[in-house]
N, C-alpha and C. Protein backbone atom coordinates (compact mmCIF):
# COMPACT_ATOMS: atom_id res chain seq x y z
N UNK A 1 -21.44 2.07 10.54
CA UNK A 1 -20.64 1.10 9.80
C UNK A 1 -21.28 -0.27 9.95
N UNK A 2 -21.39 -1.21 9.01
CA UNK A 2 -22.15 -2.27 8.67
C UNK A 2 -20.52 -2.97 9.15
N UNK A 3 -21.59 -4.78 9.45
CA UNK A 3 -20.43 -5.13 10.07
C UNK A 3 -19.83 -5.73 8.64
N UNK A 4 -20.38 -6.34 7.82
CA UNK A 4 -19.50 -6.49 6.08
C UNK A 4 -18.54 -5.14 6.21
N UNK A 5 -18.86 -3.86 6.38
CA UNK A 5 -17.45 -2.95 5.91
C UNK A 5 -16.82 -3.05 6.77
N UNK A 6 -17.00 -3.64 8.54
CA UNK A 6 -16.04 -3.81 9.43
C UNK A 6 -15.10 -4.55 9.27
N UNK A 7 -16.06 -6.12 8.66
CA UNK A 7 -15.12 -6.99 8.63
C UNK A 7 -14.01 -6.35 7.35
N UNK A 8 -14.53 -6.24 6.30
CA UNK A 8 -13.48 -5.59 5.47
C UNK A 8 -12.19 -4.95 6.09
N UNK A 9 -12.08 -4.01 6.93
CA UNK A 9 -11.21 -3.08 7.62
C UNK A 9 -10.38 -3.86 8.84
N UNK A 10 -11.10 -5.23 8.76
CA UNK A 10 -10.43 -6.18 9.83
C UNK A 10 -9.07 -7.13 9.32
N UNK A 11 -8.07 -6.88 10.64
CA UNK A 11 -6.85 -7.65 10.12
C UNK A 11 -7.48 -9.17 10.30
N UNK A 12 -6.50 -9.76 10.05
CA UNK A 12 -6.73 -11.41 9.81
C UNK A 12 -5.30 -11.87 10.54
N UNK A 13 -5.76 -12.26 11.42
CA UNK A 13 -4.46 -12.18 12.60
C UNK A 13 -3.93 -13.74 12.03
N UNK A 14 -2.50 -14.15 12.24
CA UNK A 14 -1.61 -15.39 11.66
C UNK A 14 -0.66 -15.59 12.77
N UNK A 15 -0.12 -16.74 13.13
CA UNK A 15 0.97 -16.89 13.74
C UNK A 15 1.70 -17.63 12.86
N UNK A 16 3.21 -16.72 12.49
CA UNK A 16 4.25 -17.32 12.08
C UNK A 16 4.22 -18.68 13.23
N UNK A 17 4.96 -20.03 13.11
CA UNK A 17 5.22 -21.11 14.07
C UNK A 17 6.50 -21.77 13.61
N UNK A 18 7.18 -22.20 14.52
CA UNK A 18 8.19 -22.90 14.29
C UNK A 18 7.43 -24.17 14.90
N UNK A 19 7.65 -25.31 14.02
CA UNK A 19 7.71 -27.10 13.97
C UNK A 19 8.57 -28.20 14.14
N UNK A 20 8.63 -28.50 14.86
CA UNK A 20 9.67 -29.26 14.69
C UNK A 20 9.15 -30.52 13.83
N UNK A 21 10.04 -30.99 13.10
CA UNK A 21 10.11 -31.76 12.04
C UNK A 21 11.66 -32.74 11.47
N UNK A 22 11.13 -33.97 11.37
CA UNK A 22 12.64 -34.72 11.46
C UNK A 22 12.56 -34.78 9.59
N UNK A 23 13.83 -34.96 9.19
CA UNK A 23 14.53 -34.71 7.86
C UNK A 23 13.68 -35.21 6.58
N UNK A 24 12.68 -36.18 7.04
CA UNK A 24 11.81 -36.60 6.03
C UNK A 24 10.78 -35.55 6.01
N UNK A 25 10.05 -35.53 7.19
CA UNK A 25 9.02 -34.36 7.20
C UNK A 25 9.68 -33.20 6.70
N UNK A 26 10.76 -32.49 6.81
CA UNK A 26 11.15 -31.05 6.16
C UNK A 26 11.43 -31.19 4.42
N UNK A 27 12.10 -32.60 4.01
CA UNK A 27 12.15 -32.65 2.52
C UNK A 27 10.52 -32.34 2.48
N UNK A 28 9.62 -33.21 3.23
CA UNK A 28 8.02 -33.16 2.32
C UNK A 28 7.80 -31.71 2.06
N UNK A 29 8.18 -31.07 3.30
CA UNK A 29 6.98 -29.74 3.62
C UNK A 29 7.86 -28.78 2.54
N UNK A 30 9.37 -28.99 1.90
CA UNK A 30 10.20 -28.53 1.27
C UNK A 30 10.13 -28.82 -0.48
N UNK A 31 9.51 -29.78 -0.50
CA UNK A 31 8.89 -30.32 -1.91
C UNK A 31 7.65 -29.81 -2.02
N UNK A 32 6.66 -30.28 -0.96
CA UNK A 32 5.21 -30.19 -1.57
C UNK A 32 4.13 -28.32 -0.91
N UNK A 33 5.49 -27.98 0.20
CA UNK A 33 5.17 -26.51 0.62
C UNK A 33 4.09 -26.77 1.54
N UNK A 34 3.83 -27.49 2.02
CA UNK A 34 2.37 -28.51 2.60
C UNK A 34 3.07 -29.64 4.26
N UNK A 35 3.16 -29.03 5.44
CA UNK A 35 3.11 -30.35 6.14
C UNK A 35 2.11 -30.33 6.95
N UNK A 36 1.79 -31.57 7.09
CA UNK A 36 0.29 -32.20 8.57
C UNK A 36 1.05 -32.13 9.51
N UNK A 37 0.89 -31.55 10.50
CA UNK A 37 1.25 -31.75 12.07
C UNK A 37 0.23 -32.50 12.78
N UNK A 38 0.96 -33.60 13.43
CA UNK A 38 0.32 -34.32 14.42
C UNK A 38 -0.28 -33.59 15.07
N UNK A 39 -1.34 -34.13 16.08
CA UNK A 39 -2.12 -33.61 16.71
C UNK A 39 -1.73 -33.61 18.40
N UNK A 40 -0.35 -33.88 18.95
CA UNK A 40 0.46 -34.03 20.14
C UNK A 40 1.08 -32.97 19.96
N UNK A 41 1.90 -32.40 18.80
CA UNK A 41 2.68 -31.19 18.84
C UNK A 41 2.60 -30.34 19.05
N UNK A 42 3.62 -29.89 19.34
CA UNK A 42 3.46 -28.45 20.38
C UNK A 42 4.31 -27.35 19.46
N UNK A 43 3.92 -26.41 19.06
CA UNK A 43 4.14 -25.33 18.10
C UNK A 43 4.19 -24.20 19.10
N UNK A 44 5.95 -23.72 18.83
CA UNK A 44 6.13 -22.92 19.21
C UNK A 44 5.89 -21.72 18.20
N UNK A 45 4.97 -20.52 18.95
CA UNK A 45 5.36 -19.00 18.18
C UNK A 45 6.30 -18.10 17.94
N UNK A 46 6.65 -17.66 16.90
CA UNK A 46 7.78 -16.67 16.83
C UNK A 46 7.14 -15.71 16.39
N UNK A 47 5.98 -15.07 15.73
CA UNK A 47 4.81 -13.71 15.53
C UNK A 47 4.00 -13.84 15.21
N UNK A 48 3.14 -12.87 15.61
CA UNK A 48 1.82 -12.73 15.27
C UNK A 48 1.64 -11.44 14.69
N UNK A 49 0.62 -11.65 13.77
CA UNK A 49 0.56 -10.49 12.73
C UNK A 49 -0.19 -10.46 11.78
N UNK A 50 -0.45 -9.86 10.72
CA UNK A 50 -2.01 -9.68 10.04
C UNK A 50 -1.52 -10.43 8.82
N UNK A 51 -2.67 -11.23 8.48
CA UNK A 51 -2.01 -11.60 7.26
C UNK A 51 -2.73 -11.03 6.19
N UNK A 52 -3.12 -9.93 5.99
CA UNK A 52 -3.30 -9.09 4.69
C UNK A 52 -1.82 -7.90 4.58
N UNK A 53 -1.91 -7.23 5.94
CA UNK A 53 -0.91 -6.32 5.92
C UNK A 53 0.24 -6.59 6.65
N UNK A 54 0.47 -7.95 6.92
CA UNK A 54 1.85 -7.61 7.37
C UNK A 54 2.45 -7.05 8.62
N UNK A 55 1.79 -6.34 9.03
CA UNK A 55 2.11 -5.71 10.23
C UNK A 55 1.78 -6.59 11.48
N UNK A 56 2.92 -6.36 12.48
CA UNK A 56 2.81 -7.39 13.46
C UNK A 56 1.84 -6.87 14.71
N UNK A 57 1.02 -7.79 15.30
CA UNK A 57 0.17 -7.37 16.03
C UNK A 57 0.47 -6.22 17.03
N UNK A 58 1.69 -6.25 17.76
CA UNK A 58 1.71 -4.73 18.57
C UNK A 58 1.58 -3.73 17.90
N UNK A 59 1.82 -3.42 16.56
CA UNK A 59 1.92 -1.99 15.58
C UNK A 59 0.32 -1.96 15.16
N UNK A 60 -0.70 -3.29 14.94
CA UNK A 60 -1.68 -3.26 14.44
C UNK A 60 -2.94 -3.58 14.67
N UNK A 61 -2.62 -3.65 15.79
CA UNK A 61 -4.03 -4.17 16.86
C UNK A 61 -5.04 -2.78 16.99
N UNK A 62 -4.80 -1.49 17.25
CA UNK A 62 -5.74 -1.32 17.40
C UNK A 62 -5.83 -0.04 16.26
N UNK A 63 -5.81 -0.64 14.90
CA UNK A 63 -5.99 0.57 13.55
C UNK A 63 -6.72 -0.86 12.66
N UNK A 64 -7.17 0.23 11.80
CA UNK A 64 -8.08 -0.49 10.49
C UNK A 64 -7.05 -1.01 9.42
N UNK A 65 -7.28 -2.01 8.78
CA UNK A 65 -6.22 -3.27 8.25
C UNK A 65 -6.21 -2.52 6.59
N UNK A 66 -4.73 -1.94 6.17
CA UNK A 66 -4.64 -1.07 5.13
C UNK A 66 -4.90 -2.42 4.30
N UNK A 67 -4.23 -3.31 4.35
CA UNK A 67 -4.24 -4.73 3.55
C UNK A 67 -5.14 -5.22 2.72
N UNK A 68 -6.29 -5.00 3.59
CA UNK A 68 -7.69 -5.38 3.10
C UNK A 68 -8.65 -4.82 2.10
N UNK A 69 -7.69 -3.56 1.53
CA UNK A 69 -8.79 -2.42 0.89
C UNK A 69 -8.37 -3.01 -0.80
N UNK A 70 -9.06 -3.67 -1.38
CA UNK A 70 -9.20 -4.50 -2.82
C UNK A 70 -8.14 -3.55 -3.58
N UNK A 71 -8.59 -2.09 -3.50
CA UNK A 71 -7.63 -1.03 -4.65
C UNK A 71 -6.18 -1.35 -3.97
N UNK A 72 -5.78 -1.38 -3.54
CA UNK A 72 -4.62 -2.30 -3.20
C UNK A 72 -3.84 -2.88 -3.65
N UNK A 73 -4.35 -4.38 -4.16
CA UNK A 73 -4.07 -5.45 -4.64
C UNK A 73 -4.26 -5.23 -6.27
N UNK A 74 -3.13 -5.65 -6.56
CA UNK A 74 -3.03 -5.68 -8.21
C UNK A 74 -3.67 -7.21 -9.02
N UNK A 75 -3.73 -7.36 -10.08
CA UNK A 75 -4.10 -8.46 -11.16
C UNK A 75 -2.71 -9.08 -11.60
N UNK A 76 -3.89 -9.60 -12.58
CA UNK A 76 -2.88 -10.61 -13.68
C UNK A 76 -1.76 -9.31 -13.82
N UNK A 77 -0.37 -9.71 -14.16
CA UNK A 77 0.41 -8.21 -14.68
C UNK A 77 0.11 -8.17 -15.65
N UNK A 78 -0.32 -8.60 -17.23
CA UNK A 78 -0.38 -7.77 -17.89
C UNK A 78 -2.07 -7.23 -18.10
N UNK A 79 -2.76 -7.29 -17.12
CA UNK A 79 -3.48 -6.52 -16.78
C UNK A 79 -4.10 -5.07 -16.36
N UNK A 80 -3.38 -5.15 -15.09
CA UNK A 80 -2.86 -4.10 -13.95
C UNK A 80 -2.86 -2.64 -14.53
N UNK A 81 -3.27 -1.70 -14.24
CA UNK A 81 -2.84 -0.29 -13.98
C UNK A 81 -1.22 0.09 -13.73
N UNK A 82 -0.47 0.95 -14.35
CA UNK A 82 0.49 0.67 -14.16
C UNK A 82 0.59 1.98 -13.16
N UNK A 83 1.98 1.76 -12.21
CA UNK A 83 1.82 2.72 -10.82
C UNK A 83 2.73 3.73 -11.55
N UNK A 84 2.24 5.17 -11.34
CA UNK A 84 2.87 6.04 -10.83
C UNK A 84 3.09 6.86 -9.76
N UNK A 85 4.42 7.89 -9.55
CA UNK A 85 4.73 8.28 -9.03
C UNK A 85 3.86 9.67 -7.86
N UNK A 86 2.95 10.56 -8.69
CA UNK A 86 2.08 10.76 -8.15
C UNK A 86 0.86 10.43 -8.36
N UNK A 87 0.33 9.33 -8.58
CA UNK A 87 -0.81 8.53 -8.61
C UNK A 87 -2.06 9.29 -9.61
N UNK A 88 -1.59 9.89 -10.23
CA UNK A 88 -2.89 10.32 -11.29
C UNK A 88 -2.68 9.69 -12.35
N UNK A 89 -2.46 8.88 -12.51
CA UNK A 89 -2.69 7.88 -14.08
C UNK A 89 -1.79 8.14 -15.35
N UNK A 90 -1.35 9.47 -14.97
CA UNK A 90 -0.04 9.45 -16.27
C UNK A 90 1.10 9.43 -15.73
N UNK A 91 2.22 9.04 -16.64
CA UNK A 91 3.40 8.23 -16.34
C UNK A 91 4.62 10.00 -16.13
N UNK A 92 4.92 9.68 -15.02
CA UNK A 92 5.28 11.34 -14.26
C UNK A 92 7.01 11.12 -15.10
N UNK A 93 7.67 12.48 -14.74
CA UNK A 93 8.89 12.50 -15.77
C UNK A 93 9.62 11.60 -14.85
N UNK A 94 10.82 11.14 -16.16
CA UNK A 94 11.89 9.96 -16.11
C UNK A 94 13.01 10.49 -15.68
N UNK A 95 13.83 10.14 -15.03
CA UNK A 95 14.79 10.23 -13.89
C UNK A 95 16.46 9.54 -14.51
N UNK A 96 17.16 10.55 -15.00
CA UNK A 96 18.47 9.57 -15.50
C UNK A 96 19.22 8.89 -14.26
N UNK A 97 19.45 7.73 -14.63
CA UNK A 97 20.14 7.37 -13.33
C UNK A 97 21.52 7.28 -14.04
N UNK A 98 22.88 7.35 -12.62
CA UNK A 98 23.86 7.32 -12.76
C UNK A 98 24.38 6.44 -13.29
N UNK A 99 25.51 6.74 -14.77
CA UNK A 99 25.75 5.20 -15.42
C UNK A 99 25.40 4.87 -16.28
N UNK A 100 23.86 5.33 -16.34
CA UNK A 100 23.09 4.70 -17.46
C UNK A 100 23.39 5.65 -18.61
N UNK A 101 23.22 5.63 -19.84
CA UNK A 101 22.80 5.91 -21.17
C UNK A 101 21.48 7.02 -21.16
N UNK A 102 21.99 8.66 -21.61
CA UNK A 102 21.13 9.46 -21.59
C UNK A 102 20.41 9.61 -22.98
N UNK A 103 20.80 8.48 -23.77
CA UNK A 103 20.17 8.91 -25.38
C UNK A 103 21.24 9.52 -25.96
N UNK A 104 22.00 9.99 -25.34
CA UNK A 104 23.18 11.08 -26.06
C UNK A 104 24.36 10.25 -26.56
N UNK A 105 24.35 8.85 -26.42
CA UNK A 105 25.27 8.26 -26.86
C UNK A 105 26.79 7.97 -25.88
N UNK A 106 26.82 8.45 -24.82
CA UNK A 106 27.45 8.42 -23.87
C UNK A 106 27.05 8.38 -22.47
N UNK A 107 27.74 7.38 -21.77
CA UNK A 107 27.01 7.07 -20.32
C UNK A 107 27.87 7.81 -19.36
N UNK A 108 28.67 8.80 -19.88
CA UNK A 108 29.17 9.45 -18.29
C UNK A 108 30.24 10.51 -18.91
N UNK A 109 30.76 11.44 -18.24
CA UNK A 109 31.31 12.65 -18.04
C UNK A 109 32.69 12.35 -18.95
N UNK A 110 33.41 12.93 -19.38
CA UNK A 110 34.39 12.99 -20.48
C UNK A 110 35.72 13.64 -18.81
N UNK A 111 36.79 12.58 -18.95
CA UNK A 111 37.87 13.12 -18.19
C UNK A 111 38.66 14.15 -18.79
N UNK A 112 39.44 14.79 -17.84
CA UNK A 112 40.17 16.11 -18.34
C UNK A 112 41.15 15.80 -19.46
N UNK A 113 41.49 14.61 -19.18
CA UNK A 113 42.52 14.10 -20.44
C UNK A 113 42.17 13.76 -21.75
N UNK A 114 40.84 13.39 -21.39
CA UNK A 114 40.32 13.39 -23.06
C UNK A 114 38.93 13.96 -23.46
N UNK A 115 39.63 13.97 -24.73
CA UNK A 115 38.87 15.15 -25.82
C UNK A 115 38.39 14.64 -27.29
């Protein structure tokens, strides 16, 4: 294995952090999604975890990072491949759900009282 396909298969480790921040700093970081932390602050952790897959470092430390594999990740939507159910490319049979409208013009069971 080349280390390009390693790195590929590698998580990208993140720490969620809690900041403390007084009411101006949280409107900013709440408007612009963006805050600078001083360089004195002290950032507490609340997880660590991959940031392709999600998975938090005790579940994912020592497996290959599903996250990272491109077929994965979808496009623009009206782009995209659309997903099915068993993954061979045609659109697998449709499922009436309860409630809904079977085409038949009626969405549910006829009571004993009427006819």
């Amino acid at each position: 294995m080349t280390s390009e396909s390693a790195d590929k298969l590698a998580h990208e480790w993140v720490i969620a952090a809690y900041v403390p921040v007084d009411a101006q700093g949280a409107a900013y970081a709440r408007r612009r999604g963006v805050y600078r932390v001083p360089a004195a602050t002290k950032v507490s952790s609340a997880e660590v975890m991959c940031g392709h897959c999600r998975r938090p470092y005790d579940e994912a430390v020592h497996t290959e990072c599903p996250g990272s594999d491109p077929a994965l990740h979808g496009g623009p939507i009206g782009t995209r491949k659309r997903r099915t159910p068993d993954g061979a490319g045609a659109q697998g049979p449709t499922r009436a759900h309860p409630g809904r409208s079977t085409g038949t013009g009626h969405t549910g069971t006829l009571s004993a009282g009427a006819a």
